[in-house]
C-alpha atoms as a PDB file:
ATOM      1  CA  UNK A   1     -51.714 -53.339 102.896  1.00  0.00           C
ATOM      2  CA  UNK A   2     -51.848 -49.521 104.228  1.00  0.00           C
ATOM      3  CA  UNK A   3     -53.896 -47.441 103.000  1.00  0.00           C
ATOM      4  CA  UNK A   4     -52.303 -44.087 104.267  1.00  0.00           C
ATOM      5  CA  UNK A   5     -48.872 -43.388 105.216  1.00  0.00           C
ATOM      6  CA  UNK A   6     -47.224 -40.455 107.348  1.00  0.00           C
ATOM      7  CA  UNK A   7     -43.253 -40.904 107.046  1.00  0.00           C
ATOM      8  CA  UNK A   8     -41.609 -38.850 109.682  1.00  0.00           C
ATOM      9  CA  UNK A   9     -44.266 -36.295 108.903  1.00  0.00           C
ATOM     10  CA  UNK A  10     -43.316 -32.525 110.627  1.00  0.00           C
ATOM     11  CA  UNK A  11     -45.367 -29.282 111.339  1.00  0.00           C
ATOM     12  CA  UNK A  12     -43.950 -26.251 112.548  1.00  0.00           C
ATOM     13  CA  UNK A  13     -45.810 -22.396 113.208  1.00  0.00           C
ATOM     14  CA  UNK A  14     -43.090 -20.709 114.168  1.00  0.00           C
ATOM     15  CA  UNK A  15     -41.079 -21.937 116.538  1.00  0.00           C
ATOM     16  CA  UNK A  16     -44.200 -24.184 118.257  1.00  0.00           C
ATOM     17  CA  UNK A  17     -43.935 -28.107 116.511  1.00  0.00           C
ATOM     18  CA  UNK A  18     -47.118 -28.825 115.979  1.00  0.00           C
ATOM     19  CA  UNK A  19     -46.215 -32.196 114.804  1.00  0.00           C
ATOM     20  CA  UNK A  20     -42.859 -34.102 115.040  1.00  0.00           C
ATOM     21  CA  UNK A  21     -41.650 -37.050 112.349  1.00  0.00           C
ATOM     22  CA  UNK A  22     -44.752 -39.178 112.689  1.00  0.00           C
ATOM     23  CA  UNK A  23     -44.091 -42.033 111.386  1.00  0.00           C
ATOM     24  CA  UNK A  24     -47.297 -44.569 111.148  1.00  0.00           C
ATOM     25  CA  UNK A  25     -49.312 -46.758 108.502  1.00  0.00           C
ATOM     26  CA  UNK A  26     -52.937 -46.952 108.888  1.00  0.00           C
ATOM     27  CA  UNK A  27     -54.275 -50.714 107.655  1.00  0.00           C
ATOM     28  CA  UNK A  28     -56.928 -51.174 104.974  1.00  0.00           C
ATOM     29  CA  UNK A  29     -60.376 -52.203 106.511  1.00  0.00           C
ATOM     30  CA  UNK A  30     -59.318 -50.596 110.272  1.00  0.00           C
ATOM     31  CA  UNK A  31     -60.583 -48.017 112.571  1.00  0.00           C
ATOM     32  CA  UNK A  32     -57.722 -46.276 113.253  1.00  0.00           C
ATOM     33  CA  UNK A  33     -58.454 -43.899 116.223  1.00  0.00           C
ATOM     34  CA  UNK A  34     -56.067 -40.930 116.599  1.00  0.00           C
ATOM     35  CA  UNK A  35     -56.126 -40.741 120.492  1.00  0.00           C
ATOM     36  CA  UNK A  36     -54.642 -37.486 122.319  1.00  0.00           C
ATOM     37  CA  UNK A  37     -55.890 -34.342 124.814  1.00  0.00           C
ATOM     38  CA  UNK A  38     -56.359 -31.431 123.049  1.00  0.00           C
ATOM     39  CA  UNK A  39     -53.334 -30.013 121.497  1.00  0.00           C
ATOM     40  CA  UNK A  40     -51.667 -33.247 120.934  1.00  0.00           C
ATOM     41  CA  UNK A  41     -51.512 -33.071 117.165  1.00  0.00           C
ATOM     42  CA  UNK A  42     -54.611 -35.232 116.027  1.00  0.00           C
ATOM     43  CA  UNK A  43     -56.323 -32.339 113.950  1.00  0.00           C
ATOM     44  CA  UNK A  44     -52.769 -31.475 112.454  1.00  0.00           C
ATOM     45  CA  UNK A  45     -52.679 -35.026 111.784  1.00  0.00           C
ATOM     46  CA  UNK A  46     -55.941 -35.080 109.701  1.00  0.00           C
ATOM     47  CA  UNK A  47     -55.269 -31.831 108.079  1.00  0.00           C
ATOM     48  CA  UNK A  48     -51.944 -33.013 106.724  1.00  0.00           C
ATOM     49  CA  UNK A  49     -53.285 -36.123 105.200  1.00  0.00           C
ATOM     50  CA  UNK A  50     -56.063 -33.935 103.844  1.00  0.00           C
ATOM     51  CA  UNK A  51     -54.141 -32.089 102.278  1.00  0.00           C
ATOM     52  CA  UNK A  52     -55.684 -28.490 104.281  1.00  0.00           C
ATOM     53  CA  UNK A  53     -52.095 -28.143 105.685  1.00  0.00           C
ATOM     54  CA  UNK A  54     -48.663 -28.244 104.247  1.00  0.00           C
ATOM     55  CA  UNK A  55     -46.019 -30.478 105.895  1.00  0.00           C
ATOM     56  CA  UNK A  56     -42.467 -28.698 106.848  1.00  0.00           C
ATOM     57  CA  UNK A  57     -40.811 -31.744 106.958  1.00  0.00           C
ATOM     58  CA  UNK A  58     -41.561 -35.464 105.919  1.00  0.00           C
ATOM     59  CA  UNK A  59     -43.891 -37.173 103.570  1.00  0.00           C
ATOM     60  CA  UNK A  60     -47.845 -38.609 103.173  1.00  0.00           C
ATOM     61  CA  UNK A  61     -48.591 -41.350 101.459  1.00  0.00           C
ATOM     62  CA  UNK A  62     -52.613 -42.797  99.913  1.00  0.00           C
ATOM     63  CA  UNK A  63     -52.961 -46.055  98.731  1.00  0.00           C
ATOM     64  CA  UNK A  64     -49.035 -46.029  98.165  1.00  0.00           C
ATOM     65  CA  UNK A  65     -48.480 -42.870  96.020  1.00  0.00           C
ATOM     66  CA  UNK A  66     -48.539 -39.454  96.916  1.00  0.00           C
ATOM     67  CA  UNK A  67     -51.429 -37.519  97.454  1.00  0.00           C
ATOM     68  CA  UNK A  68     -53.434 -36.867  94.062  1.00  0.00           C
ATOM     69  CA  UNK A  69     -56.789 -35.646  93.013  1.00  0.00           C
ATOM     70  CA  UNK A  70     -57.711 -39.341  91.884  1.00  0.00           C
ATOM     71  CA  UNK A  71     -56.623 -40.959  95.609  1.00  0.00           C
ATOM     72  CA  UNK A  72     -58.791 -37.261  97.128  1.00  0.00           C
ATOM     73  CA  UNK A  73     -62.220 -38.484  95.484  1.00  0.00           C
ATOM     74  CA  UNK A  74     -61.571 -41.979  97.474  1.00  0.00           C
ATOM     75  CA  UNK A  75     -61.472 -40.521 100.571  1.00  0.00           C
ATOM     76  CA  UNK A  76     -64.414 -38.686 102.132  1.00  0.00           C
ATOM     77  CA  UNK A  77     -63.720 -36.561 105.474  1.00  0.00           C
ATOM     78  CA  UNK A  78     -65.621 -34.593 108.562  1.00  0.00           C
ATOM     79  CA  UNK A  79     -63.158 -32.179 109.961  1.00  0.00           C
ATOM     80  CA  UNK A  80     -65.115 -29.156 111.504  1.00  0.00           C
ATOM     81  CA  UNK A  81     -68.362 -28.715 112.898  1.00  0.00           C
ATOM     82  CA  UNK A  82     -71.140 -29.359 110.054  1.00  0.00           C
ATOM     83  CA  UNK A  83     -72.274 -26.291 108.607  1.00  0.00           C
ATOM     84  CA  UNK A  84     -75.908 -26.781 106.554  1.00  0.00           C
ATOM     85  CA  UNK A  85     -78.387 -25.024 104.870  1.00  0.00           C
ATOM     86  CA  UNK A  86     -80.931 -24.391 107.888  1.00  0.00           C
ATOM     87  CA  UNK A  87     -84.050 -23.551 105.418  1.00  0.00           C
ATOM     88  CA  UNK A  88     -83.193 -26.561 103.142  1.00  0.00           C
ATOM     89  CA  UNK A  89     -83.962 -30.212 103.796  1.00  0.00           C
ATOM     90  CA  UNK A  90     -81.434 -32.697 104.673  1.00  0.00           C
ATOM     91  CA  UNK A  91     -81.660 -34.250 100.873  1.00  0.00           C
ATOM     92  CA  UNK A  92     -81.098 -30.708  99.523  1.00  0.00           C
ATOM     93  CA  UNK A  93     -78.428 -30.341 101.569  1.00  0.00           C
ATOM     94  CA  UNK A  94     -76.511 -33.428  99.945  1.00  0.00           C
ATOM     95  CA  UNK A  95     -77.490 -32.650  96.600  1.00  0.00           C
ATOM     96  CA  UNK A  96     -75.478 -29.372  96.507  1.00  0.00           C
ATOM     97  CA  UNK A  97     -72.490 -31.308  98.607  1.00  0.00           C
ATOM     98  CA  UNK A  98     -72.754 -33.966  95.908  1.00  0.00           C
ATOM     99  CA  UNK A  99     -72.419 -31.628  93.193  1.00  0.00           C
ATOM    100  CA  UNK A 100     -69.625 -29.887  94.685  1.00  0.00           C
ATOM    101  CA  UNK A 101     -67.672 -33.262  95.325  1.00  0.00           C
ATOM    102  CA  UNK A 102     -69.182 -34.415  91.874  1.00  0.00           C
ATOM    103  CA  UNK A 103     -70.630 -37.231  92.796  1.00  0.00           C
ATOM    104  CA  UNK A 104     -72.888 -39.617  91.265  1.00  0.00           C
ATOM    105  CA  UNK A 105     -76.473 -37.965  92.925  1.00  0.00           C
ATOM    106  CA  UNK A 106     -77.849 -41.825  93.265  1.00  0.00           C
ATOM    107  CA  UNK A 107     -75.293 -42.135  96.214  1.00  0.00           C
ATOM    108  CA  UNK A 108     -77.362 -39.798  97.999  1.00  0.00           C
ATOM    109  CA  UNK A 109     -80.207 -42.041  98.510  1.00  0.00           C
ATOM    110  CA  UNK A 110     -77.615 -44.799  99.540  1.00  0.00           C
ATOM    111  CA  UNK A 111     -75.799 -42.036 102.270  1.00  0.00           C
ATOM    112  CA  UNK A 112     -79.317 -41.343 103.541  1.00  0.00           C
ATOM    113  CA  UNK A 113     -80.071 -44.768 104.500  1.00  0.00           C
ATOM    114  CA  UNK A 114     -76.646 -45.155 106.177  1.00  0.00           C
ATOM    115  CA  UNK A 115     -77.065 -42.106 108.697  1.00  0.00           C
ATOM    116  CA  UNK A 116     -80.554 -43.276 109.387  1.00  0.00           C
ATOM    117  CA  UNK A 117     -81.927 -40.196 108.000  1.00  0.00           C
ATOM    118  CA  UNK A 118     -84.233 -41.442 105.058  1.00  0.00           C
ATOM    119  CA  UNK A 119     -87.257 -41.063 106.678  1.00  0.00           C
ATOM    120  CA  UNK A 120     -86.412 -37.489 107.561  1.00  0.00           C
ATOM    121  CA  UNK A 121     -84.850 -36.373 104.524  1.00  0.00           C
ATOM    122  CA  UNK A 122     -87.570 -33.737 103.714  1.00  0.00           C
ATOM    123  CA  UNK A 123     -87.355 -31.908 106.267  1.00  0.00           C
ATOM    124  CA  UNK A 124     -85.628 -28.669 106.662  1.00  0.00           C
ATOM    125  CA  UNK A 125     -82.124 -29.303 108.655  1.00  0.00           C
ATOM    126  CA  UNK A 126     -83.151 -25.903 111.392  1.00  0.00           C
ATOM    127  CA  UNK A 127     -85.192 -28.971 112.865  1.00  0.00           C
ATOM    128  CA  UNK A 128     -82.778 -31.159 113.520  1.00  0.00           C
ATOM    129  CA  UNK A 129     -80.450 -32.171 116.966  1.00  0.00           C
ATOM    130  CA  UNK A 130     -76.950 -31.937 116.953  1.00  0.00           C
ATOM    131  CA  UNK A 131     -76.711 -35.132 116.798  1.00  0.00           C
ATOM    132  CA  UNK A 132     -78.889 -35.680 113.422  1.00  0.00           C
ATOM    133  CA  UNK A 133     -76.824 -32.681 111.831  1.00  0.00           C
ATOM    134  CA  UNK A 134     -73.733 -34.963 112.707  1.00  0.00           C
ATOM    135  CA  UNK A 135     -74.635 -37.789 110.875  1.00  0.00           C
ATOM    136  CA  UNK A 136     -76.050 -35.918 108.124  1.00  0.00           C
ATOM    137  CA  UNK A 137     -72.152 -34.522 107.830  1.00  0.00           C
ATOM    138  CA  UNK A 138     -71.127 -38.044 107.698  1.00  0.00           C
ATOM    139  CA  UNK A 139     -73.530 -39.254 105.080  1.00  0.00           C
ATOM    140  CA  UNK A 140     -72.222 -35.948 103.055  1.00  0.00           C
ATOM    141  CA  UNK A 141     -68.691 -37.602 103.206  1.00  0.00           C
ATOM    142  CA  UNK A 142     -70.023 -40.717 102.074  1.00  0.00           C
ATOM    143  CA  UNK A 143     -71.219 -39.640  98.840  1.00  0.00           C
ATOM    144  CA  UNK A 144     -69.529 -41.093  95.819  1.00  0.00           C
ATOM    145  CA  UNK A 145     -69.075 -44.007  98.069  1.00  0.00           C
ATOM    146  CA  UNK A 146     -65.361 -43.230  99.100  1.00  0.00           C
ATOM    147  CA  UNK A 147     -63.464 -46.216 100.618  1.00  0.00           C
ATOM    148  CA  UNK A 148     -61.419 -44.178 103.486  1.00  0.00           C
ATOM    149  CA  UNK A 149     -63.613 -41.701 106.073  1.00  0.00           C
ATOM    150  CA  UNK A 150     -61.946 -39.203 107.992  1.00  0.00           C
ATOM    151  CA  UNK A 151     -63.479 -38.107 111.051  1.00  0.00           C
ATOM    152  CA  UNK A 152     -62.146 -35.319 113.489  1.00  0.00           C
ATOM    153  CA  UNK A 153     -63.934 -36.109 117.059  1.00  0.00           C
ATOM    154  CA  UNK A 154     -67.394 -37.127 115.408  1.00  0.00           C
ATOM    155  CA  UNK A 155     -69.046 -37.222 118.926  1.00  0.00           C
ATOM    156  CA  UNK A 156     -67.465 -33.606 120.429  1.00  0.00           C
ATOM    157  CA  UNK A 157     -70.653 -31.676 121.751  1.00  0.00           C
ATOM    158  CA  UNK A 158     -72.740 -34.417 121.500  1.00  0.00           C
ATOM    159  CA  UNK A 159     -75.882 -35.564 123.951  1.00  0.00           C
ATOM    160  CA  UNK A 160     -75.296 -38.803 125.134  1.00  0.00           C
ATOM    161  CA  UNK A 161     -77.898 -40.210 123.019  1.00  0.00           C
ATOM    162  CA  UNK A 162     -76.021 -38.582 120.068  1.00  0.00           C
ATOM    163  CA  UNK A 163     -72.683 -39.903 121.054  1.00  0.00           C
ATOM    164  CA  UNK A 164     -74.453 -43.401 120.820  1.00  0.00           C
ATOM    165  CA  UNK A 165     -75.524 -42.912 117.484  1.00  0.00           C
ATOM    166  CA  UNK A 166     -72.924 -41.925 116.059  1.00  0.00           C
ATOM    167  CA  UNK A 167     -70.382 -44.683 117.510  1.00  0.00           C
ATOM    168  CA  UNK A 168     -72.437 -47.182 116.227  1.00  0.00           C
ATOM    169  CA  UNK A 169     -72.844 -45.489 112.822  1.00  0.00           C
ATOM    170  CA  UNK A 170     -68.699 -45.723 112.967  1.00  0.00           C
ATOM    171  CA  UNK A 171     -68.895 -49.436 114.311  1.00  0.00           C
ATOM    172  CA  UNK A 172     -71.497 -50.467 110.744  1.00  0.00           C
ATOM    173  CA  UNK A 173     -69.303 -48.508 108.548  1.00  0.00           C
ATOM    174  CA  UNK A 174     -66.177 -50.388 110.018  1.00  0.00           C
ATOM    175  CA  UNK A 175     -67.993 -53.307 109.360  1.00  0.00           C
ATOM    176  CA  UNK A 176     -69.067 -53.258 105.721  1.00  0.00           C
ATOM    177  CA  UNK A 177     -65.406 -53.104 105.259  1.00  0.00           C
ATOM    178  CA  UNK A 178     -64.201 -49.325 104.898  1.00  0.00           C
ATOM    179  CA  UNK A 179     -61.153 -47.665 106.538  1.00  0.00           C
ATOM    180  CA  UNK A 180     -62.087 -45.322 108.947  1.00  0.00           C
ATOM    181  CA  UNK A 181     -59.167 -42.548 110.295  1.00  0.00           C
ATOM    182  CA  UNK A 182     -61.181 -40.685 113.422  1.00  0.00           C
ATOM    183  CA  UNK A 183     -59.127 -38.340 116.111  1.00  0.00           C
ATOM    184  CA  UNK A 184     -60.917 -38.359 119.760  1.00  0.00           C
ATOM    185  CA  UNK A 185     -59.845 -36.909 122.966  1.00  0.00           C
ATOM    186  CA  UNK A 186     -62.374 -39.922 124.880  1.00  0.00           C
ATOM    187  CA  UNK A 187     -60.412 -43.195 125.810  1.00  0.00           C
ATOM    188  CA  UNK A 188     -63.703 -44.812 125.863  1.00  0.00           C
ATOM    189  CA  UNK A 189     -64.567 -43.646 122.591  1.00  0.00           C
ATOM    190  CA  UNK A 190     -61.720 -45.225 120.889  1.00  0.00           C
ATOM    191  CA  UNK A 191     -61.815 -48.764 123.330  1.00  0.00           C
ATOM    192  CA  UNK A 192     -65.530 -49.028 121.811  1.00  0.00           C
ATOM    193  CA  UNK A 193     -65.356 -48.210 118.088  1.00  0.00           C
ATOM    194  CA  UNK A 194     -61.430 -48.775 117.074  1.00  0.00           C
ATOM    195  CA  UNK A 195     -59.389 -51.467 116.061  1.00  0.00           C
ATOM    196  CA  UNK A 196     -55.623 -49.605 115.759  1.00  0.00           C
ATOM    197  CA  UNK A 197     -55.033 -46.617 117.997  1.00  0.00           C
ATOM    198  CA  UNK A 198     -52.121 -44.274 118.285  1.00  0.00           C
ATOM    199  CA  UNK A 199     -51.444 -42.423 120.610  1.00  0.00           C
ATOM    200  CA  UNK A 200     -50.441 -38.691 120.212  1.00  0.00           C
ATOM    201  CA  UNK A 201     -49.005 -36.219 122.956  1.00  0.00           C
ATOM    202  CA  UNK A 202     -47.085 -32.994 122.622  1.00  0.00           C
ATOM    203  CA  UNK A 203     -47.020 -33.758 118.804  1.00  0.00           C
ATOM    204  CA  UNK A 204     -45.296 -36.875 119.467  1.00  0.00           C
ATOM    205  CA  UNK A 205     -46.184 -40.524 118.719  1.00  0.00           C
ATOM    206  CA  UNK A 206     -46.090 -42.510 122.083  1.00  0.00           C
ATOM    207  CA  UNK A 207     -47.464 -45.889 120.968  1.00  0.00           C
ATOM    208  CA  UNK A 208     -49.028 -47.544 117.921  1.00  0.00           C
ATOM    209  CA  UNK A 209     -51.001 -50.767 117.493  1.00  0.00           C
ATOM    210  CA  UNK A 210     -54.248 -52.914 118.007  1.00  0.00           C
ATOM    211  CA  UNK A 211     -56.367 -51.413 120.452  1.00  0.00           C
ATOM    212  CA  UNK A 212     -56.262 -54.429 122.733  1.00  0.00           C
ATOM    213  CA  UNK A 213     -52.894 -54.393 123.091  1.00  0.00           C
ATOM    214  CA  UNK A 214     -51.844 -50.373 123.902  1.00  0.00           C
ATOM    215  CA  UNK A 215     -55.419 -49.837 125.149  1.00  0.00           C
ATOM    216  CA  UNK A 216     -55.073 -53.175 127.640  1.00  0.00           C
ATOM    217  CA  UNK A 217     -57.248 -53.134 130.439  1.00  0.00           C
ATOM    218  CA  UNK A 218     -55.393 -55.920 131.854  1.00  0.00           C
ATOM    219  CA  UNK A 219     -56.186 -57.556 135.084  1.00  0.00           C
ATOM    220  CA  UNK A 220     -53.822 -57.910 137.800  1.00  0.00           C
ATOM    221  CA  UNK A 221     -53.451 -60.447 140.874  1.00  0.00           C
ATOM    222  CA  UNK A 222     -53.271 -59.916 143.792  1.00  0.00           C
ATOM    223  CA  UNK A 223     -51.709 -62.834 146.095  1.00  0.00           C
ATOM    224  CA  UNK A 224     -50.745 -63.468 149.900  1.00  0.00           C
ATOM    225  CA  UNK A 225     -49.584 -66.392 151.790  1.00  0.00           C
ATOM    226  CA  UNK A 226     -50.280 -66.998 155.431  1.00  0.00           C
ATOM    227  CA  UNK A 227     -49.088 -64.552 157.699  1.00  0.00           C
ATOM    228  CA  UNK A 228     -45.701 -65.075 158.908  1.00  0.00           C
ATOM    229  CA  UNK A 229     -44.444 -66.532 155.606  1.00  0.00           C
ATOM    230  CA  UNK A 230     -41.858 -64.457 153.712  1.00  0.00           C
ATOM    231  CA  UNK A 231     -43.256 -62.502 150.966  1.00  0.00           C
ATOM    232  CA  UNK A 232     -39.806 -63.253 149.020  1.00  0.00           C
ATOM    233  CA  UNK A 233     -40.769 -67.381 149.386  1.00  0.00           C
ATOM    234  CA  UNK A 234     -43.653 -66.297 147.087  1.00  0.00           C
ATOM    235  CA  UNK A 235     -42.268 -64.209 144.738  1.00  0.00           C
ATOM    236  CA  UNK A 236     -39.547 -66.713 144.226  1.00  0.00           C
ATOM    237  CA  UNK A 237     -42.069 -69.247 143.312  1.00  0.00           C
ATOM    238  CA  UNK A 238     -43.588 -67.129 140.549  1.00  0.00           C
ATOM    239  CA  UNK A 239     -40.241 -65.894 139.053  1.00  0.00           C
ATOM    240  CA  UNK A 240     -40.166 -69.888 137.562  1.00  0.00           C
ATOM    241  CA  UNK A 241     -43.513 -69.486 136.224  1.00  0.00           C
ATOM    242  CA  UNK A 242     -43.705 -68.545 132.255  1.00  0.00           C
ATOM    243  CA  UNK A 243     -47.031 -67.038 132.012  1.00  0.00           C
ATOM    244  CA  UNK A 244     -46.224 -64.910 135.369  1.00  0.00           C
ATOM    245  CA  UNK A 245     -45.309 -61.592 134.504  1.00  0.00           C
ATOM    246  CA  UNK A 246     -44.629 -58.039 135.868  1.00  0.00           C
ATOM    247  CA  UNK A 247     -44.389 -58.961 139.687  1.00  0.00           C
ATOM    248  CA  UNK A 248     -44.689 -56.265 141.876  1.00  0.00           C
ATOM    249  CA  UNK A 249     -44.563 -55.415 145.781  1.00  0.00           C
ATOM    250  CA  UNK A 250     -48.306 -54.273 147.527  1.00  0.00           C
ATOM    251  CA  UNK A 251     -49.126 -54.096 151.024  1.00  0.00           C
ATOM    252  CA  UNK A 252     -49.644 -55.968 153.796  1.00  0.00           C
ATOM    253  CA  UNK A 253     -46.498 -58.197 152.559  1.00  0.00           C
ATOM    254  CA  UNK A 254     -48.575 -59.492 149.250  1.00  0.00           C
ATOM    255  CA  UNK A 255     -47.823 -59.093 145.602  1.00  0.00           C
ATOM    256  CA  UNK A 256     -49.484 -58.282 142.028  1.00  0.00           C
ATOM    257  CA  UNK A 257     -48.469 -60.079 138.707  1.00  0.00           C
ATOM    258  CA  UNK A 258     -49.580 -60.089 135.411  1.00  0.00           C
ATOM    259  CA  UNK A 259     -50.870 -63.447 133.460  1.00  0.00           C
ATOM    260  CA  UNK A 260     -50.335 -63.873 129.581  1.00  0.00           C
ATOM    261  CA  UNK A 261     -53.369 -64.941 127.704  1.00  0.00           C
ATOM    262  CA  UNK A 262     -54.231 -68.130 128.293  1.00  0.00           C
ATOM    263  CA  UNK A 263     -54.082 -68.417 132.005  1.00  0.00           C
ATOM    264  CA  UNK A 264     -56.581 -67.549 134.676  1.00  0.00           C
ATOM    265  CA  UNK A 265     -55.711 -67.080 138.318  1.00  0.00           C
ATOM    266  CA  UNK A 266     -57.452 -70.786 139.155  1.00  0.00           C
ATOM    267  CA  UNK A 267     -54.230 -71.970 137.008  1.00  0.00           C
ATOM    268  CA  UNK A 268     -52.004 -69.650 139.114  1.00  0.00           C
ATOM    269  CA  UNK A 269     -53.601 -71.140 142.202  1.00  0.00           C
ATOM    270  CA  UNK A 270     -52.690 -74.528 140.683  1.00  0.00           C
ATOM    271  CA  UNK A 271     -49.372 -74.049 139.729  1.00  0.00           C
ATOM    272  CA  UNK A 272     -48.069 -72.528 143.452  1.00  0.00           C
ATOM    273  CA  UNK A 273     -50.198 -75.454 145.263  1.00  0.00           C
ATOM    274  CA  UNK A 274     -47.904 -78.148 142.976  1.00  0.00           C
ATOM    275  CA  UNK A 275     -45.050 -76.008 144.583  1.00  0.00           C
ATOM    276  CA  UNK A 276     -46.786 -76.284 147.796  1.00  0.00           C
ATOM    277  CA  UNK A 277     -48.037 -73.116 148.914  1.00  0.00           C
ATOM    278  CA  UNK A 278     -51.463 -72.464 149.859  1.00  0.00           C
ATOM    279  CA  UNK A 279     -52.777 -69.051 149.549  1.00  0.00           C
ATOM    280  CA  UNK A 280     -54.626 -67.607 152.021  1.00  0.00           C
ATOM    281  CA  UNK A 281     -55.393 -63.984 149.692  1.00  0.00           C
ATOM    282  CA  UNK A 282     -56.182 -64.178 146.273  1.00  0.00           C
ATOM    283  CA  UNK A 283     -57.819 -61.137 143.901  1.00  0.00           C
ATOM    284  CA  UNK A 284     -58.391 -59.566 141.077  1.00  0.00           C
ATOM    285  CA  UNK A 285     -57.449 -55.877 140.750  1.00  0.00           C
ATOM    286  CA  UNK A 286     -58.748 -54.037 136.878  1.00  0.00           C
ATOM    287  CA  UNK A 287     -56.405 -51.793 135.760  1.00  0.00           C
ATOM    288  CA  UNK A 288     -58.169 -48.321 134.833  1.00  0.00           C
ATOM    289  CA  UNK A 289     -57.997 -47.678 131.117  1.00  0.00           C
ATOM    290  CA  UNK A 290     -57.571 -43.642 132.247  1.00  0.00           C
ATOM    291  CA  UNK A 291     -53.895 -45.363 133.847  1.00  0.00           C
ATOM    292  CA  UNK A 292     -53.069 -47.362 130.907  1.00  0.00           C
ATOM    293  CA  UNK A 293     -53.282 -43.711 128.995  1.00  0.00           C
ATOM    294  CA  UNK A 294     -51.038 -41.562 131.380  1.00  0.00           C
ATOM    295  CA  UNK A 295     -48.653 -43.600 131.652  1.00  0.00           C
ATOM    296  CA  UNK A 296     -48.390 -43.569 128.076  1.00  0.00           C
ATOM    297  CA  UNK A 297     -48.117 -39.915 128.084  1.00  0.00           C
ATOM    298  CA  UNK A 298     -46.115 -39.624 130.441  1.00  0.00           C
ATOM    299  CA  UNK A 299     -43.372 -42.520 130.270  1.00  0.00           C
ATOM    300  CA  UNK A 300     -43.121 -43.039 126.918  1.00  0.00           C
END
């Protein structure tokens, strides 16, 4: 079941495309991370299934229907920078957010808690890091206990000890169970805290899926025989093997492959000794996750 829907959603200024026929569902109870360099159409993204912006061209979709006022008060959303009282405390600070949402004010007790902010609530917010401020945002979206967040880059500006926070605020509120849509410019980001990704560039969808499988970090192998033995013996002997994948020339007369999951290289090893080569080079090469993303971008 989807929660939200874009269906070959458009948005032009002009003549620039801001956004072009996005198509994508986002699953109930993911993390959905919006993944793109600035410019890529993330925040257009967010704003058009917030309703802020008006599509040119296509259609958006909550909980199946179009967008309403009832399906709005399900959703709670951080798209710009938090703006607070500075004289006020942080609990005032939600009281006047929860009346403007209308909200039941009990929830603000519950949204302190969350952001780890309970034991500071009395205090006035001018005291408070970047970082606090942040999650004080996102326990103002949580009041009335919405089922779907929307986050635009929740860590953007942040210390390091901020950014940490706030993932792992994302990572408990993924787990009790709610959908959370986030856009982030930081690969990393989205490997740590998101189930689904998809990938924007140039207002374009590239890819769409489970992190772990358009995010893969997969290893390669590296393998050489003895020298003096034809590369092309070897790369015979792993075009007959099923879980061999992706072969590819490197230097010094060896070759790279892929394994599907399941199979180590100590099962590779196996399978070309019971074809009777030995090899005399065998490693493991990490693919950079920066890699995975530009060629993405840039093949897709």
């Amino acid at each position: 079941m989807s929660v939200l829907d874009f269906d070959n959603l458009s948005k032009r200024y002009g003549r620039t495309t801001a956004l072009r026929e996005l198509t994508l569902s986002i699953p109930a109870g993911s993390v959905y991370g919006l993944l793109g360099p600035n410019g890529s159409g993330k925040t257009t993204t967010l704003g058009l299934a917030l309703g802020v912006l008006q599509p040119s061209g296509g259609a958006v979709r909550w909980f199946g229907a179009p967008p309403s006022a009832r399906a709005r008060r399900r959703v709670g959303a951080l798209l710009e920078t938090p703006n607070f009282y500075p004289y006020l405390s942080a609990r005032q600070n939600l009281q006047i957010a929860a009346d403007m949402k209308q909200a039941d004010a009990r929830s603000i007790d519950a949204a302190l808690e969350t952001v780890g902010l309970a034991q500071r609530q009395r205090e006035p917010v001018s005291g408070f890091s970047l970082g606090m401020k942040q999650r004080l945002a996102i326990g103002a979206a949580l009041l009335g206990q919405p089922e779907v967040l929307v986050l635009d880059e929740p860590t953007n500006g942040l210390d390091p000890q901020g950014i940490a926070d706030v993932r792992e605020l994302v990572r408990r509120l993924g787990a009790e169970g709610r959908t959370i849509v986030m856009a982030s410019h930081l690969l990393d980001e989205i490997e740590k805290v998101c189930t689904h990704v998809a990938v924007l560039h140039q207002g374009q969808l590239r890819a769409s899926g489970p992190v772990a499988g358009i995010l893969s970090t997969a290893d390669r192998v590296v393998l050489g025989l003895a020298p003096g033995t034809a590369t092309e013996v070897l790369r015979a002997a792993l075009s007959i093997l099923s879980f061999v994948h992706d072969v590819r020339p490197e230097a010094e007369g060896r070759v790279s492959c892929a394994l599907a999951l399941g199979h180590s290289p100590a099962s590779l090893n196996q399978a070309l000794f019971a074809q009777g080569l030995a090899l005399a080079h065998l490693e493991m090469r990490q693919r950079r996750l920066e890699d995975q993303f530009l060629a993405l971008i840039n093949n897709s």
